[in-house]
Structure formats: structure tokens, C-alpha cells
N, C-alpha and C. Protein backbone atom coordinates (compact mmCIF):
# COMPACT_ATOMS: atom_id res chain seq x y z
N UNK A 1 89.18 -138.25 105.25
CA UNK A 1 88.59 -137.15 106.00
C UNK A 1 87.74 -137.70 107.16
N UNK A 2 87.01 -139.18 106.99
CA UNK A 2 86.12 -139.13 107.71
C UNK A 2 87.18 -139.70 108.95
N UNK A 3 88.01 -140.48 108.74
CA UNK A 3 89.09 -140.89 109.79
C UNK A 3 89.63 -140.07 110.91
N UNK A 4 89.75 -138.90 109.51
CA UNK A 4 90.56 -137.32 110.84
C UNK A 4 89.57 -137.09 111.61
N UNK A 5 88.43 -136.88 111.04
CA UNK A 5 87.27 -136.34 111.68
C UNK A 5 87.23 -137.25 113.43
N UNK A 6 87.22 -138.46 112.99
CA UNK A 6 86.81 -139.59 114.17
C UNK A 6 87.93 -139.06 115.27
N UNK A 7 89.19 -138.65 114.75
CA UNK A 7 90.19 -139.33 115.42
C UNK A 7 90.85 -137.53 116.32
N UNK A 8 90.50 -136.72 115.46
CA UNK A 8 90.50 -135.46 115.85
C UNK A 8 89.81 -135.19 116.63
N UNK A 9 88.10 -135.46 116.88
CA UNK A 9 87.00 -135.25 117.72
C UNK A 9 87.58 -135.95 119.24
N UNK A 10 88.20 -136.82 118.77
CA UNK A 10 88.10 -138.13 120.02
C UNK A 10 89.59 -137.60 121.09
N UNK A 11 91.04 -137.19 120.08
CA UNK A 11 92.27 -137.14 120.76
C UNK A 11 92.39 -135.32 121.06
N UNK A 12 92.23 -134.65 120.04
CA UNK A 12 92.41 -133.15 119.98
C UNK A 12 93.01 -133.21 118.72
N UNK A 13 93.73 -131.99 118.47
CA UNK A 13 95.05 -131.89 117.60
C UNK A 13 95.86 -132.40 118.11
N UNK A 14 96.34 -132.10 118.92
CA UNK A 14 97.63 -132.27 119.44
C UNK A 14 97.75 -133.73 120.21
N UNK A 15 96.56 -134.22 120.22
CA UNK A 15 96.79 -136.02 120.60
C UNK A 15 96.81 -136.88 119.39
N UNK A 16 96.79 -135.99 118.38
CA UNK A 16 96.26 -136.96 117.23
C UNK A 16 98.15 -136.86 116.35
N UNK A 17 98.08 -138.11 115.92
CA UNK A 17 99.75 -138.04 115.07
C UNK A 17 98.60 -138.74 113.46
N UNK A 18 99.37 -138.07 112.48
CA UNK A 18 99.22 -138.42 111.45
C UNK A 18 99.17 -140.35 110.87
N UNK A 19 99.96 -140.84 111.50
CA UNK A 19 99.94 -142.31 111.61
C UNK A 19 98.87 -142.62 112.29
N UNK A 20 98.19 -142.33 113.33
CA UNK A 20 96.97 -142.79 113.75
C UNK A 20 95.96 -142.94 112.38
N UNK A 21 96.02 -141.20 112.13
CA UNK A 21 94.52 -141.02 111.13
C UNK A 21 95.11 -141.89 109.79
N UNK A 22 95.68 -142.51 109.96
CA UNK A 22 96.10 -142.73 108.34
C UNK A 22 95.90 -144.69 108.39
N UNK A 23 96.30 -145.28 109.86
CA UNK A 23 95.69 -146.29 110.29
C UNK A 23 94.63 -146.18 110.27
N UNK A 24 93.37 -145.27 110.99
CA UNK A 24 92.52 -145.51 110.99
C UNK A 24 91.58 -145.56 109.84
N UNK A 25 92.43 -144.82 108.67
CA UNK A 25 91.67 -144.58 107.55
C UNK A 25 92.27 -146.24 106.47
N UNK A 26 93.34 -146.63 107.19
CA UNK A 26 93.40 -148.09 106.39
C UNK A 26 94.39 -147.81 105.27
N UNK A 27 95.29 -146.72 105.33
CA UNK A 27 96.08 -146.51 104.56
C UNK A 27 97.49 -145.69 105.36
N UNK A 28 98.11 -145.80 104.02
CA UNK A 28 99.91 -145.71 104.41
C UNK A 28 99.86 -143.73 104.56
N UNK A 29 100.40 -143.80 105.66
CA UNK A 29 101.15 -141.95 106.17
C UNK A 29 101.47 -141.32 104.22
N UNK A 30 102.27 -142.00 104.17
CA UNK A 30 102.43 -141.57 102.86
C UNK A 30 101.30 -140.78 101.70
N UNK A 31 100.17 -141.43 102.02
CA UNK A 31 98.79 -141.36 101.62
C UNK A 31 98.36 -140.36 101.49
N UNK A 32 98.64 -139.80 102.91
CA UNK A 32 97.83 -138.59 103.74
C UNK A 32 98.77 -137.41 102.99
N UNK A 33 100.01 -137.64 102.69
CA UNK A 33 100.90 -136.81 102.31
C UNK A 33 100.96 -136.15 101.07
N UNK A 34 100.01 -137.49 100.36
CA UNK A 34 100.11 -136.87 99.32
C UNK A 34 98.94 -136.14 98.60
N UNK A 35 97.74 -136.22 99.90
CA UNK A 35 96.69 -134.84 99.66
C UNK A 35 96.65 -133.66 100.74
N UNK A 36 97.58 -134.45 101.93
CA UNK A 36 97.79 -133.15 102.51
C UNK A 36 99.22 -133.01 103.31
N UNK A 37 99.52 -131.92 103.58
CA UNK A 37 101.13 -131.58 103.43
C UNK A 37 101.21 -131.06 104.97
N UNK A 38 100.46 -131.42 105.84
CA UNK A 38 100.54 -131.35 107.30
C UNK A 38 99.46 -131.46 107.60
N UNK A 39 99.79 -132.10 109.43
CA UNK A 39 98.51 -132.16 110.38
C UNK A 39 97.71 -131.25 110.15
N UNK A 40 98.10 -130.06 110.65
CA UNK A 40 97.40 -129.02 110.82
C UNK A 40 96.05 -128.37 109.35
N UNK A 41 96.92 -128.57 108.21
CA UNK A 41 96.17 -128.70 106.77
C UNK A 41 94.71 -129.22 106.79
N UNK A 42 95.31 -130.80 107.36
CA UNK A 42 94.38 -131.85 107.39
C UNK A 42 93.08 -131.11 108.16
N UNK A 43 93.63 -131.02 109.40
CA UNK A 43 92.74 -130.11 110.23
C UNK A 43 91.61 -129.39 109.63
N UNK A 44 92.40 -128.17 109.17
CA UNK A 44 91.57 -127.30 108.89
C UNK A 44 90.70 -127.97 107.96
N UNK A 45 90.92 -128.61 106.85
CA UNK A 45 90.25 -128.94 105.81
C UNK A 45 89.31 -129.75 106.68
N UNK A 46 89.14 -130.52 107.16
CA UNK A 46 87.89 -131.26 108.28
C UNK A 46 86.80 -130.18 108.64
N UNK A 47 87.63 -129.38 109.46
CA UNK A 47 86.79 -128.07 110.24
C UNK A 47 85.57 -127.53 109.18
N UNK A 48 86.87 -127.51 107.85
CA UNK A 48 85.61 -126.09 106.92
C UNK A 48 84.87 -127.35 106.03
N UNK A 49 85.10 -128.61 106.02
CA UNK A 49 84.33 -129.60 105.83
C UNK A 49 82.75 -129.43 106.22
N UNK A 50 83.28 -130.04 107.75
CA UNK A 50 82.17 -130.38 108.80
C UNK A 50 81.43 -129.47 108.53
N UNK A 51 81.55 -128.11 108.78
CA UNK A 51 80.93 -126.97 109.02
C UNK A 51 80.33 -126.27 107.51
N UNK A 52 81.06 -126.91 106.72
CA UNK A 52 80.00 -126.54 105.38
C UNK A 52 78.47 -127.36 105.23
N UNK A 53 78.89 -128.59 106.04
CA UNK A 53 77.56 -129.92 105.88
C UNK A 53 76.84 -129.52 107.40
N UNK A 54 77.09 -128.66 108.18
CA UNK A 54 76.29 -128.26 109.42
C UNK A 54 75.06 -126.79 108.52
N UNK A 55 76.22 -126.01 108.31
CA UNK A 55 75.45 -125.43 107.53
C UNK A 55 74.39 -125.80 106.28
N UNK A 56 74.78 -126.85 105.62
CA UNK A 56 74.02 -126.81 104.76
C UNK A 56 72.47 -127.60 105.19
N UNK A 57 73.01 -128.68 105.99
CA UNK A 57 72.14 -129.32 107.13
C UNK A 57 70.78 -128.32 107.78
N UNK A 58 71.39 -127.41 108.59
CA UNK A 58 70.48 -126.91 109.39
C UNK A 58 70.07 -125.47 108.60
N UNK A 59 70.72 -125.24 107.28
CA UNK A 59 70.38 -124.05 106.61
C UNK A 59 69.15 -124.33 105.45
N UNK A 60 69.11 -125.33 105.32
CA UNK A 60 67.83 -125.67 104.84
C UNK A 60 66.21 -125.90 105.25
N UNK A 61 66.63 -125.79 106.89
CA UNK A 61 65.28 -125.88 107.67
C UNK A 61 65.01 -124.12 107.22
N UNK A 62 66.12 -123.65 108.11
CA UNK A 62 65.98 -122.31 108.12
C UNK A 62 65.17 -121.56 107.11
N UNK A 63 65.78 -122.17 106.09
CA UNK A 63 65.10 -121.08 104.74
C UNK A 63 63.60 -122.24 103.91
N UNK A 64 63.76 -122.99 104.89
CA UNK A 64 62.61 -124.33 104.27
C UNK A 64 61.21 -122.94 104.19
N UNK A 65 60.13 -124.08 104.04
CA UNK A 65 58.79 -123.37 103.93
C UNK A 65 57.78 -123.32 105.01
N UNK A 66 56.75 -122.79 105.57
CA UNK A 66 56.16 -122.65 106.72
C UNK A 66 56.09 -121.62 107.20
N UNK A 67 55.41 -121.54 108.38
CA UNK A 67 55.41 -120.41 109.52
C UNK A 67 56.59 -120.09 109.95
N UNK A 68 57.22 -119.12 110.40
CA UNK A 68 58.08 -118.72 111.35
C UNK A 68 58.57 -119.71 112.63
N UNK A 69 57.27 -119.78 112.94
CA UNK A 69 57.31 -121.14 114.31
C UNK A 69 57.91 -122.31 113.66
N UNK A 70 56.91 -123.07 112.85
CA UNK A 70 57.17 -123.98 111.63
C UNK A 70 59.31 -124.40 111.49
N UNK A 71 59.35 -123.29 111.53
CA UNK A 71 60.76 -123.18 110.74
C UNK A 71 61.50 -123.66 111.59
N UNK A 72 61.04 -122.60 112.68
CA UNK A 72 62.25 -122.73 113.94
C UNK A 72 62.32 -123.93 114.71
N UNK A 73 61.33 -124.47 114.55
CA UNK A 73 61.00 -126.34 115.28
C UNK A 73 62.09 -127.32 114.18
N UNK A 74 61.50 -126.85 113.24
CA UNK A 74 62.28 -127.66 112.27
C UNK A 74 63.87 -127.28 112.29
N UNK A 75 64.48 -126.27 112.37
CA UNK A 75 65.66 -125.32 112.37
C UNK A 75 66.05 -126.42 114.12
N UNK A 76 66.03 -126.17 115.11
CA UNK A 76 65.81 -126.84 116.43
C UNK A 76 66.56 -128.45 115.90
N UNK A 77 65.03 -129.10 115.56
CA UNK A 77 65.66 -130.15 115.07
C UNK A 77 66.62 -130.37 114.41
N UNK A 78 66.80 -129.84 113.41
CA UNK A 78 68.04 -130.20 111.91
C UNK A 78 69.50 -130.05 112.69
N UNK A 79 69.17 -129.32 114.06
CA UNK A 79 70.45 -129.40 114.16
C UNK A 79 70.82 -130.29 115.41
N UNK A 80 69.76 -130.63 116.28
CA UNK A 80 69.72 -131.63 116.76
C UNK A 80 69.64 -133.10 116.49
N UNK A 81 69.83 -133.30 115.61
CA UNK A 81 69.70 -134.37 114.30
C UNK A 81 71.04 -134.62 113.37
N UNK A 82 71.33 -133.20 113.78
CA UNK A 82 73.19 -133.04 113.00
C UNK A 82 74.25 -133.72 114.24
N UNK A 83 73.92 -133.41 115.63
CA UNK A 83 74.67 -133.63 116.64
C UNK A 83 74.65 -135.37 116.88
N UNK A 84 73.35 -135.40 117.01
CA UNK A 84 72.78 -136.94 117.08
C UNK A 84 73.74 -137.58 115.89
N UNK A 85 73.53 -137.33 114.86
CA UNK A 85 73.94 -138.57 113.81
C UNK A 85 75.08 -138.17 113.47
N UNK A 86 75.93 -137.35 113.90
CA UNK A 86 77.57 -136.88 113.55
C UNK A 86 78.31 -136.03 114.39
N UNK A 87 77.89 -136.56 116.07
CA UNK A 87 78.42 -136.59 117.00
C UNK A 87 80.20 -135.82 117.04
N UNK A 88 80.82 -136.59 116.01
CA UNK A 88 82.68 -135.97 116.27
C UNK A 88 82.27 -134.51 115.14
N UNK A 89 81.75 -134.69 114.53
CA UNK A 89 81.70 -133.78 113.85
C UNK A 89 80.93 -132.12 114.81
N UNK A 90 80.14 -132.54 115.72
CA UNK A 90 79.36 -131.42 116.25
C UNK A 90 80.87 -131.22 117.42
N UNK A 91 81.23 -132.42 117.59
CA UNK A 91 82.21 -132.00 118.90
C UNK A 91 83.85 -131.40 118.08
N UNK A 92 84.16 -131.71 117.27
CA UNK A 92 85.41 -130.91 116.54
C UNK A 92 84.74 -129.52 116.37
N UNK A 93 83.46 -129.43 115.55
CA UNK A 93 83.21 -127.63 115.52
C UNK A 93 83.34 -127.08 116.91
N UNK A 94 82.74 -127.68 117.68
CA UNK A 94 82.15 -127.06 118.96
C UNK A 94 83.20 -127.17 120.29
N UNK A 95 83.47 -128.67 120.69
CA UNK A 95 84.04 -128.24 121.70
C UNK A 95 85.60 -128.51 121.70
N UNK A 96 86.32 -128.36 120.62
CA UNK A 96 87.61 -128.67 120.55
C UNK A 96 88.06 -127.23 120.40
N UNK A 97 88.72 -126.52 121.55
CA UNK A 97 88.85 -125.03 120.81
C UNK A 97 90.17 -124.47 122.20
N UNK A 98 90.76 -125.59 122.76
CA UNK A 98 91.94 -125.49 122.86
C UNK A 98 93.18 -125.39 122.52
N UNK A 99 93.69 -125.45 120.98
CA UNK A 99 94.24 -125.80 120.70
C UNK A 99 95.11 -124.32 120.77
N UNK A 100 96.74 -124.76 121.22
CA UNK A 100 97.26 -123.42 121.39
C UNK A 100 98.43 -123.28 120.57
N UNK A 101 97.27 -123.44 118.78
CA UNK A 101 98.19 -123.22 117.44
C UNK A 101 97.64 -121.80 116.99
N UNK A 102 98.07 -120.63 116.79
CA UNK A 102 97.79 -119.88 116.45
C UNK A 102 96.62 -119.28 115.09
N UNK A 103 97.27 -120.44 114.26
CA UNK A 103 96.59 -120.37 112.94
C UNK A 103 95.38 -121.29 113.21
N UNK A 104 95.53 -122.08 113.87
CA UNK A 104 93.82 -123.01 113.94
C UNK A 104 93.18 -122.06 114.83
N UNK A 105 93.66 -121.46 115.72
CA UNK A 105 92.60 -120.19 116.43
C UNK A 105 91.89 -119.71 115.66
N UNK A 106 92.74 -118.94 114.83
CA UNK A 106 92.04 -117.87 113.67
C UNK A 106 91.48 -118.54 112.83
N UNK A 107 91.40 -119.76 112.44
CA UNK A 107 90.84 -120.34 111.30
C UNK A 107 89.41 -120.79 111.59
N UNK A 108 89.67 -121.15 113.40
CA UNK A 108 88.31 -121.87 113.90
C UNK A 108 87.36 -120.27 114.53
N UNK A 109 87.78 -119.84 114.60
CA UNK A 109 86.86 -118.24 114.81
C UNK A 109 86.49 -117.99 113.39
N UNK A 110 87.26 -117.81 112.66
CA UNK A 110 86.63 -117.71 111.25
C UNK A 110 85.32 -118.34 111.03
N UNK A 111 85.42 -119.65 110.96
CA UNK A 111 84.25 -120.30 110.92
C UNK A 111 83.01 -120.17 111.66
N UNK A 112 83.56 -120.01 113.10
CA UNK A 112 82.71 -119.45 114.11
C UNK A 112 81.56 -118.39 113.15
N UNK A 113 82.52 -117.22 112.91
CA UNK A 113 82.16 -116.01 112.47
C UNK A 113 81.36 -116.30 111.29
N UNK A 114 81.85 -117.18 110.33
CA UNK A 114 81.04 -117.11 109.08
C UNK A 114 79.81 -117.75 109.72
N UNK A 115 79.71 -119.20 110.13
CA UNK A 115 78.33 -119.68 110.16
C UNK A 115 77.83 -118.58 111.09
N UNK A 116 77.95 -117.78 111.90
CA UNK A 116 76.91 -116.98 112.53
C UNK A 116 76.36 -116.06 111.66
N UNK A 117 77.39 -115.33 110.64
CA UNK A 117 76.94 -114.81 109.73
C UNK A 117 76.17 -114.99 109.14
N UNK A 118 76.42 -116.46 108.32
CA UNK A 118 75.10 -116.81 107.59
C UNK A 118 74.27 -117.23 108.20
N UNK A 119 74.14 -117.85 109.24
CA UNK A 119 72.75 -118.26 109.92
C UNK A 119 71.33 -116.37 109.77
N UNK A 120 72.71 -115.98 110.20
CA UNK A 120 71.96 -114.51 110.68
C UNK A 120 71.16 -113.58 109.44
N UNK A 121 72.15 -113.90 108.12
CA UNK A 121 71.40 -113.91 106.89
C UNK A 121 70.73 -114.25 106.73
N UNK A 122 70.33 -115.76 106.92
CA UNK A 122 69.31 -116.58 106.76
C UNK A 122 67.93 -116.51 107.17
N UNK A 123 68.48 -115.88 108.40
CA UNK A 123 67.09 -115.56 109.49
C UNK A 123 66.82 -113.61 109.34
N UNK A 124 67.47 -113.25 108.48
CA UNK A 124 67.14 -111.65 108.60
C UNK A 124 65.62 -111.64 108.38
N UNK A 125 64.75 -112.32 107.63
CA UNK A 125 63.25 -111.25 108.07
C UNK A 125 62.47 -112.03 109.10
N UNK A 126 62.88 -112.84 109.44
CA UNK A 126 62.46 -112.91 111.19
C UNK A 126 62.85 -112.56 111.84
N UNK A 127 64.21 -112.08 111.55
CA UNK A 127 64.98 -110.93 113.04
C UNK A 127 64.33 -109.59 112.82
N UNK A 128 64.42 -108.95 111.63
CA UNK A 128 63.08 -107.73 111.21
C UNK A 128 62.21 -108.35 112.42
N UNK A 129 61.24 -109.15 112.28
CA UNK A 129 60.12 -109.23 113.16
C UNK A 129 60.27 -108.97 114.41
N UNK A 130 61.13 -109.25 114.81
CA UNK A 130 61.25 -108.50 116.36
C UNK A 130 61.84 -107.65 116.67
N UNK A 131 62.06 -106.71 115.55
CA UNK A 131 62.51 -105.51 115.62
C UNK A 131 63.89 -104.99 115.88
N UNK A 132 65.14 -105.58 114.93
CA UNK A 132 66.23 -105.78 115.22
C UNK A 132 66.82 -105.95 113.44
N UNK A 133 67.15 -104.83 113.19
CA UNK A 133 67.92 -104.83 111.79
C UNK A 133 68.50 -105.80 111.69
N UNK A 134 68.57 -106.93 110.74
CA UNK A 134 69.92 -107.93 110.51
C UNK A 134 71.65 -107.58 110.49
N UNK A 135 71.31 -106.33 110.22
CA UNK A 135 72.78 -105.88 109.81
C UNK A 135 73.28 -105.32 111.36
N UNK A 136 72.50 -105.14 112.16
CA UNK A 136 72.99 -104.24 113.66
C UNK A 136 73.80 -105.83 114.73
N UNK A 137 74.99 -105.68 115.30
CA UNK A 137 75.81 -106.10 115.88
C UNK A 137 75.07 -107.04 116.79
N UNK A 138 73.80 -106.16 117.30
CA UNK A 138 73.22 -107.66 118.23
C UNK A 138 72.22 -108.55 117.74
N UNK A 139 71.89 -108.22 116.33
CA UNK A 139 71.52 -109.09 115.78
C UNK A 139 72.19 -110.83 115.29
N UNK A 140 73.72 -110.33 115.22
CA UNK A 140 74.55 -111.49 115.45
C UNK A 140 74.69 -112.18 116.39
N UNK A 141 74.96 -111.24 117.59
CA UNK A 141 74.86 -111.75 118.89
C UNK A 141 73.46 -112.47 119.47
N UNK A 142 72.53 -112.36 118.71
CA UNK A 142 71.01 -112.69 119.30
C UNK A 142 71.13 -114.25 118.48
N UNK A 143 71.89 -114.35 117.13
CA UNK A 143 71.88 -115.61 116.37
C UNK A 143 73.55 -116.93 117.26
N UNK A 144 74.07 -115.74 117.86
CA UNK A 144 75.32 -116.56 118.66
C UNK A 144 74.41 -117.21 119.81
N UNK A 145 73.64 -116.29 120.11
CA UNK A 145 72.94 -117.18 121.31
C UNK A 145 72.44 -117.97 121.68
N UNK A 146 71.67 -118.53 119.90
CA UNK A 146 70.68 -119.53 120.11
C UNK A 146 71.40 -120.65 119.24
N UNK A 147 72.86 -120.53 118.60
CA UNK A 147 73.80 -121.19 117.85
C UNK A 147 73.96 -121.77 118.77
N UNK A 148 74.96 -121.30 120.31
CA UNK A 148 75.29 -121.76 121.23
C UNK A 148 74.46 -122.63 122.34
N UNK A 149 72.97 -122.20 122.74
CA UNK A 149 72.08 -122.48 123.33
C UNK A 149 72.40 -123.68 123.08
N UNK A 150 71.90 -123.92 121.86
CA UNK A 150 71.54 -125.22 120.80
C UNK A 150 72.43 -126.05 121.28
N UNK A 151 73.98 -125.61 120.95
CA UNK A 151 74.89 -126.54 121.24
C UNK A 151 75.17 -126.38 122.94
N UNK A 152 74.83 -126.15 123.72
CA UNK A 152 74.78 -126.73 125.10
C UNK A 152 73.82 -127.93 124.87
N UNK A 153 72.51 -127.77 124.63
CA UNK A 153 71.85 -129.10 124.74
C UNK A 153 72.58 -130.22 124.27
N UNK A 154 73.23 -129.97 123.11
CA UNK A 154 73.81 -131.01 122.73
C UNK A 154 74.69 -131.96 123.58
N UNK A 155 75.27 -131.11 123.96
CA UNK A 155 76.41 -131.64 125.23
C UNK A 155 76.32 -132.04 126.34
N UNK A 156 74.87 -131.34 126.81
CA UNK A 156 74.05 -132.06 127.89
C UNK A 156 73.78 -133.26 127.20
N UNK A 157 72.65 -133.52 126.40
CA UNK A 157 72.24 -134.60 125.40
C UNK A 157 73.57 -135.30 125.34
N UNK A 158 74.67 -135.79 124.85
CA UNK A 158 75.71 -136.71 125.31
C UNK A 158 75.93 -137.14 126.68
N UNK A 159 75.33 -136.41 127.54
CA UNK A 159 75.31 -137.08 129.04
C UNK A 159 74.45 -137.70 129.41
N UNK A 160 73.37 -137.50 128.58
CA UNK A 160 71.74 -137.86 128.87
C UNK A 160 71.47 -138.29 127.62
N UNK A 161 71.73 -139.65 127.23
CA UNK A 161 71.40 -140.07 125.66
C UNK A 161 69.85 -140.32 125.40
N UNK A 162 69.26 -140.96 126.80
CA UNK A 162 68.18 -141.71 126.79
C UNK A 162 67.07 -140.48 126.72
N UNK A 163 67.27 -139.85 126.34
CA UNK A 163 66.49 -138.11 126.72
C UNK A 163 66.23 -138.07 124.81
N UNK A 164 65.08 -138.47 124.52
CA UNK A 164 64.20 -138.60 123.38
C UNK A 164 64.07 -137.16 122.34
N UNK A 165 65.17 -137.41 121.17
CA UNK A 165 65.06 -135.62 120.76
C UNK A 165 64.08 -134.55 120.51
N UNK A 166 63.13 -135.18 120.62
CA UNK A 166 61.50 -134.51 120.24
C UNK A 166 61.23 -133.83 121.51
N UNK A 167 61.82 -134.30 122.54
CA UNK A 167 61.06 -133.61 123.97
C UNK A 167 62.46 -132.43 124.00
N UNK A 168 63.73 -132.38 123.27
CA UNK A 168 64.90 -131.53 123.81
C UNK A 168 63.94 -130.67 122.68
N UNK A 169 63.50 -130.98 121.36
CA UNK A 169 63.33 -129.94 120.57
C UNK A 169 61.88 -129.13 121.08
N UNK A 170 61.15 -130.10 121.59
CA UNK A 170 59.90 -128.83 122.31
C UNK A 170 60.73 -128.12 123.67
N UNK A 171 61.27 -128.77 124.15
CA UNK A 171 61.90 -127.86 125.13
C UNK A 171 62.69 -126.67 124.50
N UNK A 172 63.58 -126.98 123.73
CA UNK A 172 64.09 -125.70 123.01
C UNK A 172 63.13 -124.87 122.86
N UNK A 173 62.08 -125.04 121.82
CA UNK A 173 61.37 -124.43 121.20
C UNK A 173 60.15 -123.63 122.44
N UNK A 174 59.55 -124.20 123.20
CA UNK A 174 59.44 -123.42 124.07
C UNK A 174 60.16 -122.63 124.79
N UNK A 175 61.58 -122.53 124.85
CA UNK A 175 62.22 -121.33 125.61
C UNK A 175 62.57 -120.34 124.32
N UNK A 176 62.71 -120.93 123.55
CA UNK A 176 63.39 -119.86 122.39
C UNK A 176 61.71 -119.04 121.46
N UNK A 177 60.97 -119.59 121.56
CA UNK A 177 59.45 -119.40 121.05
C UNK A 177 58.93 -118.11 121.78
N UNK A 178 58.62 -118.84 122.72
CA UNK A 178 57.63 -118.50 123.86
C UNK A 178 58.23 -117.30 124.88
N UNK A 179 59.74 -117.87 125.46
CA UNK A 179 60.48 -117.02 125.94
C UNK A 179 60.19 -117.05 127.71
N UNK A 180 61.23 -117.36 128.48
CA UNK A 180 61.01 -117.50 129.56
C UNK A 180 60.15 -116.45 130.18
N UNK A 181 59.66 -115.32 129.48
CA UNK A 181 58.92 -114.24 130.82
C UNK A 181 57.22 -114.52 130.22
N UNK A 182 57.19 -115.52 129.28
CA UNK A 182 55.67 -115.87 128.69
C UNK A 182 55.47 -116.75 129.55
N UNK A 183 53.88 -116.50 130.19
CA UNK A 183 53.29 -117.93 130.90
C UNK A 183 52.18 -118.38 130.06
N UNK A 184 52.14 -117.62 129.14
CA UNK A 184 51.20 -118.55 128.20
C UNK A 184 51.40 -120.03 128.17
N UNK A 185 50.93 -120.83 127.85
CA UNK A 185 51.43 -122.40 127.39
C UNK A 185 50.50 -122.86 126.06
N UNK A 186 50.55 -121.68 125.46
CA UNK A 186 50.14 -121.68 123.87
C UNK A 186 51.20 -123.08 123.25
N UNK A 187 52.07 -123.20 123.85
CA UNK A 187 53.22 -123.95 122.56
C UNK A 187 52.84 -125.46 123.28
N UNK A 188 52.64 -126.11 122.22
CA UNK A 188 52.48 -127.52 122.82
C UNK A 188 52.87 -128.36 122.80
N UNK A 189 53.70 -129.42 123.04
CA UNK A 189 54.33 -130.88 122.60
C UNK A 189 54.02 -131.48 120.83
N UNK A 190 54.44 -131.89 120.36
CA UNK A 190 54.00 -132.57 119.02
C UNK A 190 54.49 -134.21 119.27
């Protein structure tokens, strides 16, 4: 798995041949065959991999203990910390989403859909707090936003390595906190 992962992030699907991942994993095609019964299999099983250990990763800040603020610094980080230390893994969820197989469409929206879901679970009585039922449509959309946010930095952050994660996570956290129309400067560096 961790081979596909490398080798999927790096070529696509469709650059990747089963003999690669099966070299890279140090074993015979045959191998691969006999826990999984196509590329595409392999695939998916990576995808709902990765994305079970993203979730579980950054779903533990979420529901961790603290302030609201507290959380969301920590929430910020965990997943800036997920990108940092498992890089193919943030880039197979995130930016591999060309692929023009029908069934990995639907499989990778799926996922899409669930982790927003649960993130959005996760965060329902802080979305209460600003006055936005968990269950109402833009309450998802308000958790896609800052899913996605997140993962732009990231991708910036691969262009800009030397860019220290503590200053991307107060930067987050001041726009997502504070909110661009606040001039307070209540929020401070740590």
C-alpha cells in the first residue's frame, strides 16, 4: 500500500502500471494480484486508506479538549502536520482528481463527501455557535471551505518549504479566527 501510495501520488493512475508499484514495493506483479485484482482496486483501497488516517489524524484535534480557539489551532495544525509528514498521501486525496475513470470519480467524491461530512459532525456545536444548524447545506459548505482553504496552503507550502509551519498555522488561524473584516489583533503568534 505504502508503494501505491508513493507511486500513485507521484505518476497519476494512469501513469502508474502495476509492475512499477509492485517493484517499488520489492515484490513480484503476481503479489499484487493476489490481494488485489486490478489497478484501479488497488487505487481505491489507498484513497479510503489515506483518508481514513487524515481523518482520524486531524479528527482528533477536532474533538480533542480546550477552547474552541484551542481546538481550531490545534485542528490547523494536525492537518498541517498530516501534509508535512505524508506529503503523497495529502497529494493523492487532494490533488489527483483527473482521472477520466468513471468509477474513481465517484469513489473519490465519495470520500470528498464523507470526510466533509464528518468533519462537519465533528464541529456541529461550534457551527451552532455561529449560528448555522449543522444539518443546513451551508453548514457543509462553510466546513468545504476551510477543508479546502487548508489544503491550498498546503500546496502553496510545497512551493515554499522553508516557510516554518507555526507561522502558516497562526496565519491560518488568524484568517479563519478572527476573520478578514476583524481589525482587532486580539490573536497572537505562539
Amino acid at each position: 500500500m505504502a508503494a501505491a501510495l508513493k507511486v500513485f501520488a507521484e505518476k497519476g493512475y494512469h501513469g502508474t502500471s502495476l509492475g512499477e508499484i509492485a517493484a517499488a514495493a520489492g515484490v513480484a506483479r503476481t503479489v499484487l494480484y493476489d490481494h488485489f485484482p486490478s489497478k484501479r482496486v488497488l487505487l481505491l483501497a489507498v484513497m479510503q486508506e489515506e483518508n481514513a488516517a487524515l481523518i482520524e489524524h486531524v479528527g482528533a484535534r477536532i474533538a480533542g479538549s480546550g477552547t474552541a480557539e484551542d481546538r481550531m489551532r490545534s485542528t490547523i495544525d494536525a492537518y498541517f502536520s498530516f501534509a508535512e509528514s505524508r506529503p503523497e498521501a495529502r497529494r493523492l486525496l487532494f490533488d489527483r482528481a483527473d482521472e477520466d475513470d468513471a468509477e474513481i470519480r465517484i469513489v473519490r467524491q465519495g470520500i470528498r463527501e464523507s470526510r466533509t461530512h464528518t468533519v462537519t459532525a465533528l464541529l456541529a456545536d461550534d457551527i451552532r455557535m455561529v449560528g448555522v444548524t449543522p444539518n443546513e447545506p451551508i453548514a457543509e459548505a462553510m466546513v468545504e471551505l476551510i477543508i479546502t482553504g487548508l489544503d491550498g496552503v498546503a500546496q502553496w507550502w510545497e512551493r515554499f518549504p522553508d516557510m516554518p509551519r507555526s507561522v502558516l498555522v497562526e496565519g491560518a488561524m488568524r484568517l479563519l479566527w478572527t476573520g478578514l473584516g476583524n481589525r482587532d489583533d486580539q490573536v497572537t503568534p505562539r
